[in-house]
Protein backbone atom coordinates (compact mmCIF):
# COMPACT_ATOMS: atom_id res chain seq x y z
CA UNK A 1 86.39 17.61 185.03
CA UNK A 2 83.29 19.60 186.53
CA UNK A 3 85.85 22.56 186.70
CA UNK A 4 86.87 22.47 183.21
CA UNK A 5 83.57 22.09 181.53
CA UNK A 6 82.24 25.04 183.89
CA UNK A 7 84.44 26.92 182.58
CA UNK A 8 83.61 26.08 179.18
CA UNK A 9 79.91 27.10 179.69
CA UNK A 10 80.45 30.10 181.26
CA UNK A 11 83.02 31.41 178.50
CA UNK A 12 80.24 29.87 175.91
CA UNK A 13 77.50 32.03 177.86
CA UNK A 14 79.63 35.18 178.22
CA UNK A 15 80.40 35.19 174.70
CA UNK A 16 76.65 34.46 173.60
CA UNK A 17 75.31 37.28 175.70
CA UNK A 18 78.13 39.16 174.96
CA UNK A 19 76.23 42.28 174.07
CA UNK A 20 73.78 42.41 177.43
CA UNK A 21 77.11 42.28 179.27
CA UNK A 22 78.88 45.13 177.65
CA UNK A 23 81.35 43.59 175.34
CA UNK A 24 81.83 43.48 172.25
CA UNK A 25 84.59 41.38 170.72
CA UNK A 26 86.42 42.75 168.07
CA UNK A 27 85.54 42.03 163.96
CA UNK A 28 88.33 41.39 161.29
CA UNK A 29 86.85 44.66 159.27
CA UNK A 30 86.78 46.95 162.09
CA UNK A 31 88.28 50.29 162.14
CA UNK A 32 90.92 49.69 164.57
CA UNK A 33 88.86 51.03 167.12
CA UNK A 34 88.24 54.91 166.29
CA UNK A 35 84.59 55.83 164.54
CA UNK A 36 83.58 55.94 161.21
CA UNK A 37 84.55 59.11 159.71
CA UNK A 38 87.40 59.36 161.55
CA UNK A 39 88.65 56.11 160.22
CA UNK A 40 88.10 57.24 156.30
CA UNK A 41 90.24 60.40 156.85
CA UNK A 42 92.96 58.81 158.42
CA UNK A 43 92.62 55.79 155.32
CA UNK A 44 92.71 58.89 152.81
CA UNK A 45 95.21 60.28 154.34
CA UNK A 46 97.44 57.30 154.59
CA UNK A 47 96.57 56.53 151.00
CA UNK A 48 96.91 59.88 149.69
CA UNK A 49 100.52 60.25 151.09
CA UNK A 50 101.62 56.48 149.72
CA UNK A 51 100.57 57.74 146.23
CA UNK A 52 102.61 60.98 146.57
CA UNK A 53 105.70 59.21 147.42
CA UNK A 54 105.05 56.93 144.83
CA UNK A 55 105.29 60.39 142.20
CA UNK A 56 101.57 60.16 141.69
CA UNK A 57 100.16 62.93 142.67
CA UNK A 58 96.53 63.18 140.27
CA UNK A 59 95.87 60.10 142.39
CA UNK A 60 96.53 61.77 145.52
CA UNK A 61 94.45 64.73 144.62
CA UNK A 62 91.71 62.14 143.56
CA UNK A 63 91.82 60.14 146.66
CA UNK A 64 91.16 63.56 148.73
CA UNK A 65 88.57 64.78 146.71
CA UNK A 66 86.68 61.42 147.19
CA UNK A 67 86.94 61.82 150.75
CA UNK A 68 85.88 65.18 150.78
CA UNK A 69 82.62 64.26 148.80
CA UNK A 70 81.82 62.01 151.95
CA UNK A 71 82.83 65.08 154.85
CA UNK A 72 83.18 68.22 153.11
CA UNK A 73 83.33 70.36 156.29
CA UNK A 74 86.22 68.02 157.88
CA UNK A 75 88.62 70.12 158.66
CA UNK A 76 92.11 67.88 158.42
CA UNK A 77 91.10 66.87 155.14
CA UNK A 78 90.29 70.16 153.73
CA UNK A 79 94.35 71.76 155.87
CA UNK A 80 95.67 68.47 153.78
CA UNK A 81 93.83 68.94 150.27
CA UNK A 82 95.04 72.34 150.54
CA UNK A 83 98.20 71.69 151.19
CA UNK A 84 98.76 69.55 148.77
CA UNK A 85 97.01 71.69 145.78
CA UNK A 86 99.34 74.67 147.18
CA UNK A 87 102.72 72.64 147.04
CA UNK A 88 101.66 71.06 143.47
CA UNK A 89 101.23 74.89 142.31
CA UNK A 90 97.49 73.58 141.03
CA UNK A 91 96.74 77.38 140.96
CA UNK A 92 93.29 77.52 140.37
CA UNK A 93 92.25 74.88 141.56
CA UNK A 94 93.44 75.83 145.03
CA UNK A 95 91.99 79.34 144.81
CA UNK A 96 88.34 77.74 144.06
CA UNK A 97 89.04 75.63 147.33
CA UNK A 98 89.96 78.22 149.62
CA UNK A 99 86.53 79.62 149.32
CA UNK A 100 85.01 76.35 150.75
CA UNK A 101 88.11 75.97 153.32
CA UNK A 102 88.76 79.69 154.80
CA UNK A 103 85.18 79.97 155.78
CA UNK A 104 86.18 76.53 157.68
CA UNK A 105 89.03 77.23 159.26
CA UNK A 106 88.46 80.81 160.13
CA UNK A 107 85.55 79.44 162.35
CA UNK A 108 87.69 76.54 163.51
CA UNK A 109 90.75 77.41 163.82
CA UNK A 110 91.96 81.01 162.71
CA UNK A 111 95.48 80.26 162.14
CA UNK A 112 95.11 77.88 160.07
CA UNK A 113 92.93 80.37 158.08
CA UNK A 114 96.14 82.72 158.34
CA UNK A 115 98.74 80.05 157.13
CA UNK A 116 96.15 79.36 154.11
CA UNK A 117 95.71 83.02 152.84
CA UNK A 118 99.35 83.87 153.02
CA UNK A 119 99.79 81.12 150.59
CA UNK A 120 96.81 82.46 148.59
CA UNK A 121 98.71 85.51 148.09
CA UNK A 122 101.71 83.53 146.78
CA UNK A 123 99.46 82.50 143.64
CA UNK A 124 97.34 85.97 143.55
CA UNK A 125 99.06 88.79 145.56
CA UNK A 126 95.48 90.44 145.53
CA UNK A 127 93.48 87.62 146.98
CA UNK A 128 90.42 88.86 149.15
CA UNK A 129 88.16 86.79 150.87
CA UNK A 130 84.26 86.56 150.05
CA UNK A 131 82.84 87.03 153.60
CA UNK A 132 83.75 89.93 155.89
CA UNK A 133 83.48 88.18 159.11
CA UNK A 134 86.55 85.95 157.51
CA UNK A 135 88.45 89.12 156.86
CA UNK A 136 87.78 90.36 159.98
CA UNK A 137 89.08 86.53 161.97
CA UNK A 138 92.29 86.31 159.61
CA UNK A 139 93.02 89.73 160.06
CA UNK A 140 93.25 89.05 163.88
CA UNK A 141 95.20 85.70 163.28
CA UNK A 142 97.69 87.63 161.25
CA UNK A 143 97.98 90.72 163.74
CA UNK A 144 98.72 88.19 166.38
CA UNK A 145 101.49 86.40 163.61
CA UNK A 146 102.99 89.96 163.65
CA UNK A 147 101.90 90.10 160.19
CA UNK A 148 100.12 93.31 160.16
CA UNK A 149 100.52 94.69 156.72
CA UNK A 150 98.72 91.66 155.32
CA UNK A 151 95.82 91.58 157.99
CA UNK A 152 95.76 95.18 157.41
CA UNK A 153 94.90 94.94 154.26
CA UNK A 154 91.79 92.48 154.62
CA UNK A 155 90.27 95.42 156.67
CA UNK A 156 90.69 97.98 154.01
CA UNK A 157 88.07 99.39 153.02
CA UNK A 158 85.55 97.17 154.39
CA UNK A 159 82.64 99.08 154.84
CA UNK A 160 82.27 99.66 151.23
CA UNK A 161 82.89 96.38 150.08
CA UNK A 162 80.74 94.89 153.24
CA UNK A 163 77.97 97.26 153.44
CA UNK A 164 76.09 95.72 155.18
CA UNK A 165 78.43 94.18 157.84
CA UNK A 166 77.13 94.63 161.42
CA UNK A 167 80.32 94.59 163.11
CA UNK A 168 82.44 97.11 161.05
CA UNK A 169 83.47 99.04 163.96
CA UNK A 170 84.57 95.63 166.13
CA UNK A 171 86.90 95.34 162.77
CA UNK A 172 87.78 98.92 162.45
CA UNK A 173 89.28 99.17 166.19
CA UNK A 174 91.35 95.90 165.34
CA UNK A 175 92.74 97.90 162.05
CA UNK A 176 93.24 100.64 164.31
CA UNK A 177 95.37 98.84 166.73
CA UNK A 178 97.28 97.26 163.74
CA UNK A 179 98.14 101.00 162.76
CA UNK A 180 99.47 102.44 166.28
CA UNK A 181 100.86 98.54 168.04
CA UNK A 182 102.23 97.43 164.73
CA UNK A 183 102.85 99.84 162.83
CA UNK A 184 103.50 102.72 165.20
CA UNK A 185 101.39 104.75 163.01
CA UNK A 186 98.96 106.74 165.49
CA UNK A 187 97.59 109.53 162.14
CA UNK A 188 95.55 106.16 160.61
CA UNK A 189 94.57 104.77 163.44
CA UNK A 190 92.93 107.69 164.47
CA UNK A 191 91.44 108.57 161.34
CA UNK A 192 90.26 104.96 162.00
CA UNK A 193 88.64 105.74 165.67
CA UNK A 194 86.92 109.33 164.16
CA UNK A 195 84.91 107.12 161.61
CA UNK A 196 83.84 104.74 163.84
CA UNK A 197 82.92 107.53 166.48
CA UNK A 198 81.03 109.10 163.50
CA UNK A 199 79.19 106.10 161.82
């Protein structure tokens, strides 16, 4: 009998000074263990792809953009809303994204970036980014993706239409290399090298 009600009070202490000890039981409404925001992108998520199997896609779209008002700058979200806008063919509505998620992903991940401007040019073969240092990290992305037309062309020209870029000759030398590794065309490349050495 002394045993058993021991026991009893020490469970009934453990639990009542649970916190001082270092545990913390588990609540009906927790998030199943991972933290906050990381819990309400995996919920809209979840939730978004239900409603797309379900044929209702506005209410997917909605259910991202909510989430995105909470963590704009979460980069999962913004890969899925993309997506998503992209395979819909929501033209214009993905185009005004991209300037909000290229920025993103070329910082975060630059093939990601890559992947999203490809599709870009699928809705507007002249898409060009707003920010040279973007150019300049999907350009890379796609020269390593053996796509070196298209990253060539984000470095065209971009000391006119970036001015004032500081690092026009770090983006140069990568167009250059583009020209005489992918292309096998040496004439640009050193045209390329000459204006750097110049400038």
């Amino acid at each position: 009998y002394f045993a058993v009600v021991m026991c009893a009070m020490m469970g009934y202490v453990v639990f009542q000074y649970q916190g001082a000890l270092g545990y913390v039981i588990a609540e009906e409404d927790s998030h199943n263990g991972f933290p906050e925001a990381e819990y309400r992108r995996r919920r809209a998520m979840a939730e978004a792809e239900i409603r797309l199997k379900e044929g209702q896609s506005t209410q997917a779209l909605e259910t991202l953009t909510v989430a995105l008002e909470r963590a704009a700058d979460d980069l999962k979200l913004n890969e899925r809303f993309h997506q998503l806008l992209f395979n819909l063919n929501v033209r214009d509505r993905c185009l005004r994204h991209l300037a909000h998620y290229l920025p993103l992903a070329a910082r975060s991940n630059p093939a990601l970036a890559a992947t999203a401007l490809l599709n870009a040019r699928k809705l507007q073969p002249d898409y060009l980014p707003d920010d040279a240092l973007v150019c300049e990290r999907v350009a890379s992305a796609l020269l390593d993706r053996h796509k070196t037309r298209e990253g060539l062309s984000l470095l065209r020209n971009l000391h006119q239409r970036f001015p004032d870029y500081p690092h026009i000759p770090r983006a140069y030398l990568l167009a250059a290399r583009g020209f005489a590794e992918g292309l096998g065309q040496v004439e640009p490349a050193q045209k390329l090298l000459a204006f750097v050495r110049g400038r």
